[in-house]
N, C-alpha and C. Protein backbone atom coordinates (compact mmCIF):
# COMPACT_ATOMS: atom_id res chain seq x y z
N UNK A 1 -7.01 -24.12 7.98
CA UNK A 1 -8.23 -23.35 8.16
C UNK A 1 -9.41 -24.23 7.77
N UNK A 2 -10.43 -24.37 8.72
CA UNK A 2 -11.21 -24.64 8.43
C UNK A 2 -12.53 -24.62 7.56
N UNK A 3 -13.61 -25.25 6.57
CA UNK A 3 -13.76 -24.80 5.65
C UNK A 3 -15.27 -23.44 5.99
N UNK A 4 -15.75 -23.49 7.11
CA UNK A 4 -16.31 -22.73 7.50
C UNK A 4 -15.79 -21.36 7.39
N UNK A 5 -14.51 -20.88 8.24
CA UNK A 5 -13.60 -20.18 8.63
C UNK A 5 -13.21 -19.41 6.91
N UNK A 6 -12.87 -20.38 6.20
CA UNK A 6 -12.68 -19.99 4.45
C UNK A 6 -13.43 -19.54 4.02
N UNK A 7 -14.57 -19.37 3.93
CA UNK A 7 -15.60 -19.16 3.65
C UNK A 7 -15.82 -18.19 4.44
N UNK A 8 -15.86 -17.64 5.59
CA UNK A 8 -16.22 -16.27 5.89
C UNK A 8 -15.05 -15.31 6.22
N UNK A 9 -13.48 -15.91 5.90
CA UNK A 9 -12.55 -15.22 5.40
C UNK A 9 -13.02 -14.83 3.38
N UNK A 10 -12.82 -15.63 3.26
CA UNK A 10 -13.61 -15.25 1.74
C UNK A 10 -13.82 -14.10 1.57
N UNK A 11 -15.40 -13.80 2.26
CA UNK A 11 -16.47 -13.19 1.66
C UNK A 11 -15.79 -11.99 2.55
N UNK A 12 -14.97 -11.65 3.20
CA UNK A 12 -14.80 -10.41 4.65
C UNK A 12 -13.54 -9.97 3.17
N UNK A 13 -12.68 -10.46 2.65
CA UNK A 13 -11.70 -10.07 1.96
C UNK A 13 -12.23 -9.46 0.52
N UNK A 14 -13.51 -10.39 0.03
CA UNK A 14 -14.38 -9.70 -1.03
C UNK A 14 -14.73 -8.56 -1.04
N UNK A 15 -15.47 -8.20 0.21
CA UNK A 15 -15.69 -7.02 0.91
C UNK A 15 -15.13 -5.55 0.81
N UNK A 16 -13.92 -6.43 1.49
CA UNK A 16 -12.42 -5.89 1.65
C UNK A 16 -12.09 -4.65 0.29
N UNK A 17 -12.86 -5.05 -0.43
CA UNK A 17 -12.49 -4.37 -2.01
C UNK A 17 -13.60 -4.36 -2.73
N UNK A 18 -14.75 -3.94 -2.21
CA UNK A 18 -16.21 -3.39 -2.61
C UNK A 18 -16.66 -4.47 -3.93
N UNK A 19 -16.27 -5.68 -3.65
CA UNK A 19 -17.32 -6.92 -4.20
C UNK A 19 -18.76 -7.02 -4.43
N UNK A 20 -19.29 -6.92 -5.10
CA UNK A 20 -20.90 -6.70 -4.79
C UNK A 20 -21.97 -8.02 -4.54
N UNK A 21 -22.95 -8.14 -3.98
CA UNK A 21 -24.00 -8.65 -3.94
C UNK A 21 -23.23 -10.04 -3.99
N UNK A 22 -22.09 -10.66 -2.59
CA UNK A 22 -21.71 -11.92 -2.17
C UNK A 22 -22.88 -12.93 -1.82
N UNK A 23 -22.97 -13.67 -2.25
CA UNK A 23 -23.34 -15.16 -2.62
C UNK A 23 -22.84 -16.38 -2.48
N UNK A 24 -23.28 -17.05 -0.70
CA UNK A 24 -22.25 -17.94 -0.28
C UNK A 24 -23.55 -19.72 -0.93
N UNK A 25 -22.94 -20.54 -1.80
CA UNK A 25 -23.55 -21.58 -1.64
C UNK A 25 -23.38 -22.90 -1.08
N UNK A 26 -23.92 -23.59 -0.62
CA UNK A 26 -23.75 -24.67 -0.04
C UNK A 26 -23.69 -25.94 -1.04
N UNK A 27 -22.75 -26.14 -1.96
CA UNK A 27 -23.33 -27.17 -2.43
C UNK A 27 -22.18 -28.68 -2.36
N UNK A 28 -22.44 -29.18 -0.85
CA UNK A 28 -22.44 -30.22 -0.44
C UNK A 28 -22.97 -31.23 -1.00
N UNK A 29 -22.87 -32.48 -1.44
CA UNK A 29 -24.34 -33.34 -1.50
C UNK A 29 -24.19 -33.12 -3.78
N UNK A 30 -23.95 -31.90 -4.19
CA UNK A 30 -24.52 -31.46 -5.41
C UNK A 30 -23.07 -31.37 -6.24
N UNK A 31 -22.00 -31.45 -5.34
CA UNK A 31 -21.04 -31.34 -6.37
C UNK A 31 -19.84 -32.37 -5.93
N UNK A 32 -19.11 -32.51 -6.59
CA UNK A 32 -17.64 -33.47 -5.84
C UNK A 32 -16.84 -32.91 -5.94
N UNK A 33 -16.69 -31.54 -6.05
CA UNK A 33 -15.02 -30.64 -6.81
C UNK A 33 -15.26 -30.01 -5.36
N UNK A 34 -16.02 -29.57 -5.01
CA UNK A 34 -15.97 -28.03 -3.91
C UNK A 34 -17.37 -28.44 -2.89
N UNK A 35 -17.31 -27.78 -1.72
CA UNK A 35 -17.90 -27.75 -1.12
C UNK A 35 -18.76 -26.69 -0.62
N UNK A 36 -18.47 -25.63 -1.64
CA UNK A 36 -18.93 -23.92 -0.98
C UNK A 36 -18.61 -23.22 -2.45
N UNK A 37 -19.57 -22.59 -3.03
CA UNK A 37 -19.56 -21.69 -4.18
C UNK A 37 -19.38 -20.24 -3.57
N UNK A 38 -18.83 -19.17 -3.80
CA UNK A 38 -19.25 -17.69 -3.00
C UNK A 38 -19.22 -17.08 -4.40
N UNK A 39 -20.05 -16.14 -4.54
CA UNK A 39 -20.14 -15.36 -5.95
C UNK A 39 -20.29 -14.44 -5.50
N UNK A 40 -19.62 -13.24 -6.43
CA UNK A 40 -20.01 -11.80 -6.19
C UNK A 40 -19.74 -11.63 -7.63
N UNK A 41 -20.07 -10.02 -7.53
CA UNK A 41 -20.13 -9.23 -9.11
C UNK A 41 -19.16 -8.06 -8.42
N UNK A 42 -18.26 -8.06 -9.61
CA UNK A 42 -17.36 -6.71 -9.95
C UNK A 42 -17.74 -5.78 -10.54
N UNK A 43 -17.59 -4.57 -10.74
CA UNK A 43 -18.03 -2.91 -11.76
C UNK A 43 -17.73 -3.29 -12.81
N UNK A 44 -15.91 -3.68 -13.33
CA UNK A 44 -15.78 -3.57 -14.11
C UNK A 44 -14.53 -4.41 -14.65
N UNK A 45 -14.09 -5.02 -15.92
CA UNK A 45 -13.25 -6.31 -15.91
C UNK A 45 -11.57 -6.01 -14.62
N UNK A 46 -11.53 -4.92 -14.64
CA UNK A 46 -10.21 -4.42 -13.59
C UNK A 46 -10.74 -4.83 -12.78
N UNK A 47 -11.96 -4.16 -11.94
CA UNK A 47 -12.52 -4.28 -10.12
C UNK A 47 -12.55 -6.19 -10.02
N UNK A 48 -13.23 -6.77 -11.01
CA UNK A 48 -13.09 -8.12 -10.85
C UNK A 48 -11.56 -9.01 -11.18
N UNK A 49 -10.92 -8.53 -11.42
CA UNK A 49 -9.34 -9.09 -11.57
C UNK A 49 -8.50 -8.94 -10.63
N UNK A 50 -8.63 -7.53 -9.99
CA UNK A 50 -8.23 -7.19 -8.66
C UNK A 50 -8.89 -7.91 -7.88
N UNK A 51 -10.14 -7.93 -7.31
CA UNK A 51 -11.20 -8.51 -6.50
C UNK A 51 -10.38 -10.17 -5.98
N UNK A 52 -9.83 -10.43 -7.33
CA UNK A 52 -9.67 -12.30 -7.37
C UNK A 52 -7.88 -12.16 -6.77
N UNK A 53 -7.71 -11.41 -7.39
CA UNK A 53 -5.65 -11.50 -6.77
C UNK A 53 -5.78 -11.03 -5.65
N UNK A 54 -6.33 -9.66 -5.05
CA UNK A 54 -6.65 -9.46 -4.07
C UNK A 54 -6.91 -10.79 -3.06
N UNK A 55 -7.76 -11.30 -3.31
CA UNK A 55 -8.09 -12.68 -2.39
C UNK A 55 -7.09 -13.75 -2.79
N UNK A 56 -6.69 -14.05 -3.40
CA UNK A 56 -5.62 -14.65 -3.94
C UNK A 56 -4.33 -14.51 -2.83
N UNK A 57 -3.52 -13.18 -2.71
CA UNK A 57 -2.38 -13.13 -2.24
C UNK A 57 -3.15 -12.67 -0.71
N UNK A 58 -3.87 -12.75 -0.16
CA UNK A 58 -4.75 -12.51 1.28
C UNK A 58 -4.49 -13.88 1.89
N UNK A 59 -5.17 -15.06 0.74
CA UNK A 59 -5.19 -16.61 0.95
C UNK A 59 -3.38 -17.06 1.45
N UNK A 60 -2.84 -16.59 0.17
CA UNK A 60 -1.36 -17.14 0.64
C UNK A 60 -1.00 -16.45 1.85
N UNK A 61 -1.14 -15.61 2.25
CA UNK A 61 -0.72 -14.74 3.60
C UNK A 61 -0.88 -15.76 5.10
N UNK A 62 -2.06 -16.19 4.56
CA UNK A 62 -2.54 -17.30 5.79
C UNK A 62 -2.67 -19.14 5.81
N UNK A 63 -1.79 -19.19 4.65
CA UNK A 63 -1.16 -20.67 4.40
C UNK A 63 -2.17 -21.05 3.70
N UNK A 64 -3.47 -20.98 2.95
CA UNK A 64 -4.24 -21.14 1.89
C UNK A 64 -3.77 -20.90 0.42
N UNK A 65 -3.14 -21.79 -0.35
CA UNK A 65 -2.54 -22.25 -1.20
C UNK A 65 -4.04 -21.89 -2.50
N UNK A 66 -3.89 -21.37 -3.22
CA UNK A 66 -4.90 -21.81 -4.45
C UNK A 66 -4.25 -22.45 -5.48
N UNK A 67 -5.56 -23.68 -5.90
CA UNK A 67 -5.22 -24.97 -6.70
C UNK A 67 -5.10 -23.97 -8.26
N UNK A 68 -5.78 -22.61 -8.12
CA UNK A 68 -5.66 -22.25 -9.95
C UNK A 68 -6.44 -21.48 -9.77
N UNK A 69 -6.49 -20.28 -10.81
CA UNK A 69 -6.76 -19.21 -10.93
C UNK A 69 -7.71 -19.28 -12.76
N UNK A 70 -8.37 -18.71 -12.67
CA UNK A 70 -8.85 -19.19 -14.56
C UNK A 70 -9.61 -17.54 -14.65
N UNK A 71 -9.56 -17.42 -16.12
CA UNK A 71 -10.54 -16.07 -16.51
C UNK A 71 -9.44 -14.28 -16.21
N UNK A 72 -8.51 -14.57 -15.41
CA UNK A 72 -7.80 -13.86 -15.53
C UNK A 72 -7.71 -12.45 -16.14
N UNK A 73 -7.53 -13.35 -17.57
CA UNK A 73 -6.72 -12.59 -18.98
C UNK A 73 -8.06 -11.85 -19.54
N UNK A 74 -9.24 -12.68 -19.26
CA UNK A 74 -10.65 -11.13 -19.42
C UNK A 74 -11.20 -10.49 -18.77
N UNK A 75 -11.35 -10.93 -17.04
CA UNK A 75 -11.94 -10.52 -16.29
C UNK A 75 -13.37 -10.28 -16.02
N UNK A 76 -14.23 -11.06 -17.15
CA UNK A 76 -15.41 -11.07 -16.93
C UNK A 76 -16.09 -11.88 -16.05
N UNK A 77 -15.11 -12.90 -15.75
CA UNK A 77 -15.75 -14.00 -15.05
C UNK A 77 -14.09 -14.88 -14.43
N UNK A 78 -13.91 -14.27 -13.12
CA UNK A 78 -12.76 -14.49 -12.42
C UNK A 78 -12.98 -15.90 -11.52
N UNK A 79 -12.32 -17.03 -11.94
CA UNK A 79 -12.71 -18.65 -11.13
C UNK A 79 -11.22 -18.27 -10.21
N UNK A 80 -11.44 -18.71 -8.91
CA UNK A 80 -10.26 -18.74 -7.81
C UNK A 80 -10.48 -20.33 -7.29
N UNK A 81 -9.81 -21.34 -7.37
CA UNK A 81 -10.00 -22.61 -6.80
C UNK A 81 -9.56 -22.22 -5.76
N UNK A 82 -10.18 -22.68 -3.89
CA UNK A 82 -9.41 -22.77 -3.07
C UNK A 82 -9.82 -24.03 -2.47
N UNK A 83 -9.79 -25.67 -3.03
CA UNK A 83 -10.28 -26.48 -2.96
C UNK A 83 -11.99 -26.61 -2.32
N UNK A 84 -11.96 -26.53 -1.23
CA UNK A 84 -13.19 -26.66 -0.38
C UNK A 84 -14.36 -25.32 -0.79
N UNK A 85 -13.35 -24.45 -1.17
CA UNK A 85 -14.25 -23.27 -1.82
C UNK A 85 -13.91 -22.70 -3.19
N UNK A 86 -14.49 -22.70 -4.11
CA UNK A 86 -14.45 -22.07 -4.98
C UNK A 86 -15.12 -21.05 -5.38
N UNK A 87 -14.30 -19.61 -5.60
CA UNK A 87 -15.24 -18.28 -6.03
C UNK A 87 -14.83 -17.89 -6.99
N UNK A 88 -16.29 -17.14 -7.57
CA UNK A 88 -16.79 -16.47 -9.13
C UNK A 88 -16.51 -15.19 -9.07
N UNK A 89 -16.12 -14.78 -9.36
CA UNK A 89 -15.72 -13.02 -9.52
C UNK A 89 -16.15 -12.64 -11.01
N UNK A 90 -17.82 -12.26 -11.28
CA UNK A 90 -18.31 -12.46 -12.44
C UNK A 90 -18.63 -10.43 -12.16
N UNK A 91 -18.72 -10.32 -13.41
CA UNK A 91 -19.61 -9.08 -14.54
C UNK A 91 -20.54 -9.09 -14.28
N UNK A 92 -21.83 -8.05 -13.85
CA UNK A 92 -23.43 -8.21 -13.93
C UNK A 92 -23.52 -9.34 -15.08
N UNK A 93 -23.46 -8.50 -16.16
CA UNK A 93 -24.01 -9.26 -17.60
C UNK A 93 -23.42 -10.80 -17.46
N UNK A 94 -22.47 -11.22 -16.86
CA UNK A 94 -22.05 -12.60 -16.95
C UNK A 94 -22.60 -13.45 -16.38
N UNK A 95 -22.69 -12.71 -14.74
CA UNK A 95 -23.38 -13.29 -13.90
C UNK A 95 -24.86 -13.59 -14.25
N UNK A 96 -25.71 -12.58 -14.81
CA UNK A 96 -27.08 -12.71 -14.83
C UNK A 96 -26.87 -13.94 -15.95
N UNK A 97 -26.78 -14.20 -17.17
CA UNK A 97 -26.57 -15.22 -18.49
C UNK A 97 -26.36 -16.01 -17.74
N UNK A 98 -25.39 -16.33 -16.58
CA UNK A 98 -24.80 -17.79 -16.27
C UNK A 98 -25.70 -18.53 -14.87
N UNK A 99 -26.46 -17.73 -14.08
CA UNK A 99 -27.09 -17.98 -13.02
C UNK A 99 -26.49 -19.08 -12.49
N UNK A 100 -25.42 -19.05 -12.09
CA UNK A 100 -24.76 -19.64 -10.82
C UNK A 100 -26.18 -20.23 -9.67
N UNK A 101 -26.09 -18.91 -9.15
CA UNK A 101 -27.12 -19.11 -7.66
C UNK A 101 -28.12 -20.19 -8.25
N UNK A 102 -28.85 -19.89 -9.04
CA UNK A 102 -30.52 -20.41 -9.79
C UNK A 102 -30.18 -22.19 -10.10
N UNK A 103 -28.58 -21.73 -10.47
CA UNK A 103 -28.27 -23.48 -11.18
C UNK A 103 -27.89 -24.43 -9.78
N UNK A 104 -27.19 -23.90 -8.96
CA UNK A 104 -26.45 -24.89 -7.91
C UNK A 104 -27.62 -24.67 -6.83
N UNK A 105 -28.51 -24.15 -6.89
CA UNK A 105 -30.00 -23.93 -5.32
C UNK A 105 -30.69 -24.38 -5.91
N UNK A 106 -30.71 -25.36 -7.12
CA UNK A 106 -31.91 -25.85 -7.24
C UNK A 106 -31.87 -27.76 -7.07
């Protein structure tokens, strides 16, 4: 799959399970690990734990392997490696403190 294609499988599977306020970034050029940030916010540490396995076992369905899973065990802030893309499955309160978007768009 292509990394375009990942990326708007991504965000359609986020969706998929009432993800909030998705956030696709481009950061080409700004990082060497990943090529595509997507962030959303979960309700609550469950909706964001689900949110991430949810996409998780969606990925393996379609031969997208994830390199690692992190944040898990609190759910405030869910990391999914899928090499070329990596997504945040953050908490309002986590998300706003950590400004993802503000840090990697600038």
């Amino acid at each position: 799959m292509q990394t375009n294609e990942l990326v708007a499988f991504v965000t359609d599977k986020i969706d998929d399970l009432k993800g909030r306020d998705i956030v696709t970034l481009d950061v080409r050029g700004k990082s060497s690990v990943t090529e595509f940030m997507v962030v959303c916010s979960g309700t609550s540490t469950r909706h964001a734990k689900s949110v991430a396995a949810y996409l998780a076992a969606e990925c393996k369905k379609v031969g997208v392997q994830p390199l690692g899973i992190e944040g898990e065990s609190s759910g405030e802030w869910v990391l999914l490696d899928l090499d070329s893309v990596v997504v945040h499955v953050m908490l309002d309160e986590t998300r706003s403190f950590y400004q993802l978007e503000k840090l990697w768009s600038a």
